[in-house]
N, C-alpha and C. Protein backbone atom coordinates (compact mmCIF):
# COMPACT_ATOMS: atom_id res chain seq x y z
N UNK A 1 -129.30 12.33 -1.32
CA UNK A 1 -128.78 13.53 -0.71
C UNK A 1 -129.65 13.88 0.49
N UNK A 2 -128.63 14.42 1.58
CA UNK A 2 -130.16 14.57 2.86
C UNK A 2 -130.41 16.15 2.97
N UNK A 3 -130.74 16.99 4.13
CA UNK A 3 -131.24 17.97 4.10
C UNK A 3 -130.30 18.12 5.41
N UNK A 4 -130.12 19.58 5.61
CA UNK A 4 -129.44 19.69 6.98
C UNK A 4 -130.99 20.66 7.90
N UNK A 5 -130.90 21.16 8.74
CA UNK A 5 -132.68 21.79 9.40
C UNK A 5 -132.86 22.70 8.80
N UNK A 6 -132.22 23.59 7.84
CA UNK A 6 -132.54 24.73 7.20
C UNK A 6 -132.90 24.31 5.48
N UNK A 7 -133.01 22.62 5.41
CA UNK A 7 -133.61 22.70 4.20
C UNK A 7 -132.13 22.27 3.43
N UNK A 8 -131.17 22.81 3.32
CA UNK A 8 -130.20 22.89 2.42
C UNK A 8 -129.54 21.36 1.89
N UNK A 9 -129.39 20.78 1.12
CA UNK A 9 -128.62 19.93 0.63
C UNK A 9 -127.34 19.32 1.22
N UNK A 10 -127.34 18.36 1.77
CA UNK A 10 -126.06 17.91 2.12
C UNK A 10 -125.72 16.57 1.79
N UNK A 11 -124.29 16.77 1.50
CA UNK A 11 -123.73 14.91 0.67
C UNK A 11 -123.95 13.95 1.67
N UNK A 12 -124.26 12.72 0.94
CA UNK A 12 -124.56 11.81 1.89
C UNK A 12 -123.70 11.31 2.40
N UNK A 13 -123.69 10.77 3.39
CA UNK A 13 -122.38 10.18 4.49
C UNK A 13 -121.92 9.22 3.94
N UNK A 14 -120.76 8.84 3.74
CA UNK A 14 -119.53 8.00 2.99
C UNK A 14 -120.00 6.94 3.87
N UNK A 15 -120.23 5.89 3.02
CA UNK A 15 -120.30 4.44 3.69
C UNK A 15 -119.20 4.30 4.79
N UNK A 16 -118.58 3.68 5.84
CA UNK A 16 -118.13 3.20 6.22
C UNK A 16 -117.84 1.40 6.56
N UNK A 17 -116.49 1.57 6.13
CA UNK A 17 -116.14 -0.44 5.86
C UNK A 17 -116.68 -1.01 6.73
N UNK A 18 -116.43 -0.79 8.40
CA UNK A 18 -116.72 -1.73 9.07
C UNK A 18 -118.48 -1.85 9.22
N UNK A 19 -119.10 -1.07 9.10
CA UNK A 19 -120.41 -1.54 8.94
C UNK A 19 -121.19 -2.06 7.53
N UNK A 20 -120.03 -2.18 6.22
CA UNK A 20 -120.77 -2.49 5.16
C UNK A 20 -119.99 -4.35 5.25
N UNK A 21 -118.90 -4.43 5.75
CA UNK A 21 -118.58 -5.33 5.83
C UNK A 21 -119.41 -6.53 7.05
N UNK A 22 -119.71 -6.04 8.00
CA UNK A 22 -120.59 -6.68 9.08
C UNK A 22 -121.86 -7.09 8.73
N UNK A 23 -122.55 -6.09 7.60
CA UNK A 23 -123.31 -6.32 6.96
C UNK A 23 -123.20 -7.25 5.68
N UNK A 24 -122.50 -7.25 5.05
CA UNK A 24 -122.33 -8.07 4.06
C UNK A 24 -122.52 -9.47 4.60
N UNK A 25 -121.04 -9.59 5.63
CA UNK A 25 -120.95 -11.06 6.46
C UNK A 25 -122.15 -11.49 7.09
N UNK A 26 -123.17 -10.73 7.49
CA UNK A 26 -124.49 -11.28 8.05
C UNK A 26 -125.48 -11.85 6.52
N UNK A 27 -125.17 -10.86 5.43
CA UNK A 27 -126.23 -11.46 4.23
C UNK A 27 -125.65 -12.81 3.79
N UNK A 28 -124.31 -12.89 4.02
CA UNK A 28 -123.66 -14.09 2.97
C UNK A 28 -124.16 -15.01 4.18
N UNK A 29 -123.96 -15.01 5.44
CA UNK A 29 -124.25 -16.26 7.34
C UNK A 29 -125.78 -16.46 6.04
N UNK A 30 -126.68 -15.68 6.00
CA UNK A 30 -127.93 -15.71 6.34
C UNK A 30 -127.99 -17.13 4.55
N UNK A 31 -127.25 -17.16 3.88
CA UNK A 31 -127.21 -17.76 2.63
C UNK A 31 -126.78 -19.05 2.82
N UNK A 32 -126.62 -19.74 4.38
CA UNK A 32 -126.28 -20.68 4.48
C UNK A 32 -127.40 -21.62 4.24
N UNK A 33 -128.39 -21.22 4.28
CA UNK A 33 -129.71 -22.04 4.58
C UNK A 33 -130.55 -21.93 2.94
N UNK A 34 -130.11 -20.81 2.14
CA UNK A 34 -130.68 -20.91 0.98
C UNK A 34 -130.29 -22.07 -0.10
N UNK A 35 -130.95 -22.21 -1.02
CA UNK A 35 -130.49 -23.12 -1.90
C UNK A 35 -129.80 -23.15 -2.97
N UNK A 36 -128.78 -24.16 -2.91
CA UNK A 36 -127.50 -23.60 -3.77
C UNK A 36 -128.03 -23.24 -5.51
N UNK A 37 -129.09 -23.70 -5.90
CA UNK A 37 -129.96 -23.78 -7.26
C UNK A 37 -130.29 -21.97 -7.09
N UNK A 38 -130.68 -21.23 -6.31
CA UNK A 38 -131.55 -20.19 -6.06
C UNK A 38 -129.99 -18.91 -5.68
N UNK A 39 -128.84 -19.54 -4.77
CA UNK A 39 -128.18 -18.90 -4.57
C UNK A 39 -126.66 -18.60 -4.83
N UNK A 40 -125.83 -17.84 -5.57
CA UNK A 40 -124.27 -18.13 -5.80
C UNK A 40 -123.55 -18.50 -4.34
N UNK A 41 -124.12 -17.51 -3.45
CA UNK A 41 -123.53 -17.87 -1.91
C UNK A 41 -123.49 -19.26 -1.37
N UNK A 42 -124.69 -19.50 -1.37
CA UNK A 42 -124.82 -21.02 -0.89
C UNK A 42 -124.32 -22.06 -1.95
N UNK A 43 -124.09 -21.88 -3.57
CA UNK A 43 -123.41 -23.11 -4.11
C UNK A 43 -121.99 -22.77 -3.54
N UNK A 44 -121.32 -21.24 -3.34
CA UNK A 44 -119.90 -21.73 -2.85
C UNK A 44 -120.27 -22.22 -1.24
N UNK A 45 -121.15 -22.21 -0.67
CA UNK A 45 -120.63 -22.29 1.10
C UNK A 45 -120.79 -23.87 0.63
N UNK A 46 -121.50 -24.48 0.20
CA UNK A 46 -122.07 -25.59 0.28
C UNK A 46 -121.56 -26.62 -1.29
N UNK A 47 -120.62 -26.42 -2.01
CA UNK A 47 -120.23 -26.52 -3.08
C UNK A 47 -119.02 -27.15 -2.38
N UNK A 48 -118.40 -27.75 -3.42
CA UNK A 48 -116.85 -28.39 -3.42
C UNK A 48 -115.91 -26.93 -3.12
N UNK A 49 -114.99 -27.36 -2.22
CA UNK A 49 -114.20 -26.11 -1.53
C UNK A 49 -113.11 -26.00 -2.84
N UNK A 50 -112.63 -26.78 -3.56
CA UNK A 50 -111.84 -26.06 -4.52
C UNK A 50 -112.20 -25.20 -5.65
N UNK A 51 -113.18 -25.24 -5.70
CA UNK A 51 -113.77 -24.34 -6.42
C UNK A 51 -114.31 -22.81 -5.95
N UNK A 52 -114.27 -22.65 -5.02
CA UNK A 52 -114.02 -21.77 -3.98
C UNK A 52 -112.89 -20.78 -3.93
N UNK A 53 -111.76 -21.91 -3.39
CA UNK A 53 -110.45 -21.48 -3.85
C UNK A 53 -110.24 -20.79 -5.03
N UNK A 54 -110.58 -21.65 -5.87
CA UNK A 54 -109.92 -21.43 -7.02
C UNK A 54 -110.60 -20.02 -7.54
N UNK A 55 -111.60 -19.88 -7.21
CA UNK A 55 -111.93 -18.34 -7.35
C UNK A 55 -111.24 -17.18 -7.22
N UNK A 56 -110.79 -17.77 -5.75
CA UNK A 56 -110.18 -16.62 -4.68
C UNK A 56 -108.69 -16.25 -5.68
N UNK A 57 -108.00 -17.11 -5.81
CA UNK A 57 -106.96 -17.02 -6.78
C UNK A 57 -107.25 -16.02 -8.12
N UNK A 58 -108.29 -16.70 -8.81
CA UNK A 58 -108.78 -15.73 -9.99
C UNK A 58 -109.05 -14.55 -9.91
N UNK A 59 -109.85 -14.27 -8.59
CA UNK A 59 -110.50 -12.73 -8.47
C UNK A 59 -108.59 -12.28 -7.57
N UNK A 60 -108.00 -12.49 -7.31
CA UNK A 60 -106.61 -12.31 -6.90
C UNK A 60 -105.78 -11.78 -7.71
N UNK A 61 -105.86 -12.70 -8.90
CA UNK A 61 -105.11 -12.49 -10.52
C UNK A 61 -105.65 -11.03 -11.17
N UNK A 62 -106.92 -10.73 -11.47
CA UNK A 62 -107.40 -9.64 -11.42
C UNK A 62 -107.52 -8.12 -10.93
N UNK A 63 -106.96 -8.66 -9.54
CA UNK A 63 -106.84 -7.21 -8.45
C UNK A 63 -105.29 -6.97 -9.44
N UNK A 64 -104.37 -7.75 -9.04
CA UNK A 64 -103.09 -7.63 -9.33
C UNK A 64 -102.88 -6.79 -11.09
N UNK A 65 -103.72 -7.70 -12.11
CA UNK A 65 -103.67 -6.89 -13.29
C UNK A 65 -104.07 -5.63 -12.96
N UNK A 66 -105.81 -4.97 -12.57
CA UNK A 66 -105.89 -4.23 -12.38
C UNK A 66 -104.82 -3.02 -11.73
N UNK A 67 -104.20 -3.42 -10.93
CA UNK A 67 -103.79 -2.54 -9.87
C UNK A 67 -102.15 -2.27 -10.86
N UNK A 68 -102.23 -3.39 -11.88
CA UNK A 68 -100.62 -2.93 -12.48
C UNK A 68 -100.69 -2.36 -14.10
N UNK A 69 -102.82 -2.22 -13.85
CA UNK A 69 -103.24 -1.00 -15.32
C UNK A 69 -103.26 0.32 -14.50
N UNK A 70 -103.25 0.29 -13.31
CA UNK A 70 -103.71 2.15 -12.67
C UNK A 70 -104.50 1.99 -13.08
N UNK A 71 -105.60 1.34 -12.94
CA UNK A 71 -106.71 1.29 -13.33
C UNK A 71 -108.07 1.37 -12.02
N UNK A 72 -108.01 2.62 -11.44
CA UNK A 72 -108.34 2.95 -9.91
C UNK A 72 -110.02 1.96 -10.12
N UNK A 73 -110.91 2.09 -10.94
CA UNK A 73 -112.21 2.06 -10.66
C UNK A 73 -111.97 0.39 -11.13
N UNK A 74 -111.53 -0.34 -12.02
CA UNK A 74 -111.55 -1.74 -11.96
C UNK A 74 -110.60 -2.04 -10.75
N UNK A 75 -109.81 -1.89 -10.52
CA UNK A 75 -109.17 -2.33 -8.98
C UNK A 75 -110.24 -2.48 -8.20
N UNK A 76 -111.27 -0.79 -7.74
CA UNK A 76 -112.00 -1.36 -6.54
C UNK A 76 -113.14 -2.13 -7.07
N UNK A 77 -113.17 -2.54 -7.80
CA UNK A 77 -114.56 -3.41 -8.64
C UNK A 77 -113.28 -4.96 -8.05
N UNK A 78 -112.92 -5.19 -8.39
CA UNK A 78 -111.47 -6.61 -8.71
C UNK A 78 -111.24 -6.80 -6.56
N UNK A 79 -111.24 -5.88 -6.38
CA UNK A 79 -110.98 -5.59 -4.77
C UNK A 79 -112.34 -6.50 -3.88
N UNK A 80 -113.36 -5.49 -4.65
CA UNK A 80 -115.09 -6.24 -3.84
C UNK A 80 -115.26 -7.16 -4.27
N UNK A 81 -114.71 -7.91 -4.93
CA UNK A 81 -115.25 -9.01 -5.98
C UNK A 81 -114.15 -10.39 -4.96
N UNK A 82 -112.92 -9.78 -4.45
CA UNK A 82 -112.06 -10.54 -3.86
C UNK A 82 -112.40 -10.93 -2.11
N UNK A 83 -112.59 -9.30 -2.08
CA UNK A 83 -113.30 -9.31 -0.48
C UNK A 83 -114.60 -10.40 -0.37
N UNK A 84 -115.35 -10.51 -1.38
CA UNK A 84 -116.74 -10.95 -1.23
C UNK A 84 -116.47 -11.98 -1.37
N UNK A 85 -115.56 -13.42 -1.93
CA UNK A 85 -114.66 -14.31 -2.11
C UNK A 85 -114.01 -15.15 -0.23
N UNK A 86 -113.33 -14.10 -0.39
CA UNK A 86 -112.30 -14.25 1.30
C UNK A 86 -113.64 -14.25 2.62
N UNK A 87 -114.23 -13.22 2.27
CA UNK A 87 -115.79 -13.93 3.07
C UNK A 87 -116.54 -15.14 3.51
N UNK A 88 -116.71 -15.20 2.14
CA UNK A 88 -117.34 -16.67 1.87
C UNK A 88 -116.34 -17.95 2.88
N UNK A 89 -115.15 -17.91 1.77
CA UNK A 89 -114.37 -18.60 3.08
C UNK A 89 -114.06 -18.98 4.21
N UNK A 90 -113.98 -17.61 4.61
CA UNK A 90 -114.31 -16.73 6.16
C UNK A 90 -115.37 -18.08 6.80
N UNK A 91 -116.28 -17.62 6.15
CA UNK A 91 -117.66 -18.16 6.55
C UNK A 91 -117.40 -19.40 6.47
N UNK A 92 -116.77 -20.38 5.41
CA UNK A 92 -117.10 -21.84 4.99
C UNK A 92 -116.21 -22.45 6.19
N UNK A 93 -115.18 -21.85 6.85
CA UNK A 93 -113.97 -22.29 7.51
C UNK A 93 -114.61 -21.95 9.11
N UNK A 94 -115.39 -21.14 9.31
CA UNK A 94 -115.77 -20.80 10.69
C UNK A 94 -115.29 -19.68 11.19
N UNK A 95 -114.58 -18.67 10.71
CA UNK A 95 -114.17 -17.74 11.02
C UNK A 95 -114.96 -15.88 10.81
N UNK A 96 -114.76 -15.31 11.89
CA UNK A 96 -115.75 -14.43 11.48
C UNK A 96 -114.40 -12.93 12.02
N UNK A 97 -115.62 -12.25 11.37
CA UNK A 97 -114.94 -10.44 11.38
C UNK A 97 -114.40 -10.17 12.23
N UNK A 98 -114.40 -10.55 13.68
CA UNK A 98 -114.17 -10.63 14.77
C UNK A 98 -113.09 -11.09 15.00
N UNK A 99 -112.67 -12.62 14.37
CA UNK A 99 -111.61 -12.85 14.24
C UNK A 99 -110.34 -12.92 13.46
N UNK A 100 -110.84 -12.11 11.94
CA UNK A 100 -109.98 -11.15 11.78
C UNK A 100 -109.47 -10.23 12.30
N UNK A 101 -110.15 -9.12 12.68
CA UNK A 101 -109.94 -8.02 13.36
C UNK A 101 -108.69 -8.15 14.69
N UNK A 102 -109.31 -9.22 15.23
CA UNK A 102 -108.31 -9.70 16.03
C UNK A 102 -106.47 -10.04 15.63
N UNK A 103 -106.74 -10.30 14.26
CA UNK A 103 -105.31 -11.24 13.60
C UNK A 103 -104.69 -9.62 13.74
N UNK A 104 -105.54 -8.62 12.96
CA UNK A 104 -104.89 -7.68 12.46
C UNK A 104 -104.22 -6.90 13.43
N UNK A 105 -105.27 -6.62 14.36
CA UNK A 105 -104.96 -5.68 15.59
C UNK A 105 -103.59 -6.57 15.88
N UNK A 106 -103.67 -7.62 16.34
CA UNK A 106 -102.17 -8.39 16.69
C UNK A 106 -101.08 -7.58 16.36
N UNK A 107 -101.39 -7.83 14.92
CA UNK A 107 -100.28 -7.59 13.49
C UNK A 107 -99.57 -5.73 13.84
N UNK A 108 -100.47 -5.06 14.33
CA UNK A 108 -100.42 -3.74 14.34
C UNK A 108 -99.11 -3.28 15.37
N UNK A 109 -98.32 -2.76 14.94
CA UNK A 109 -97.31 -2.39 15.51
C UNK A 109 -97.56 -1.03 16.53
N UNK A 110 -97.22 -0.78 17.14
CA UNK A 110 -97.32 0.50 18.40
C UNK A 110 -96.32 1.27 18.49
């Protein structure tokens, strides 16, 4: 919790995606170089790609149950678990935030 100048209590500022996500994508880049024995990141960057996949599918299967229990707090648990997945990928394929952002903005109607 922070303080505002008079001392008083104030809620802390709501994360925002695009900087937890930029951040994330720089910790998982930085796991390229660790060792897959020491790291989950680096056995998927550096691991057999179907197994990878096949994650992405599983943590996929999961969002979908979740999201068809109304089940708000396992969804966004099933959600980060998918995002952190599609990353990796992201990463194993060469593609970065940037060029998502780009697909989407495309996608965005006016």
């Amino acid at each position: 919790m922070m303080t505002d100048l008079l001392g008083e209590p104030q809620p802390a500022a709501t994360p925002q995606i695009g900087a937890v996500l930029e951040e994330l994508f720089e910790v998982l880049a930085s796991r390229k170089d660790a060792s897959p024995e020491d790291s989950y990141t680096a056995k998927l960057l550096l691991g057999a790609q179907d197994k990878l996949l096949k994650k992405i599918g599983e943590e996929a299967s999961e969002v979908i149950i979740a999201a068809r229990d109304h089940d708000a707090g396992q969804l966004r648990y099933e959600i980060g678990d998918l995002m952190y997945h599609v990353m990796v990928v992201m990463l194993r394929e060469g593609l970065t935030l940037d060029d998502l952002a780009a697909e989407l903005a495309q996608r965005r109607r006016t």
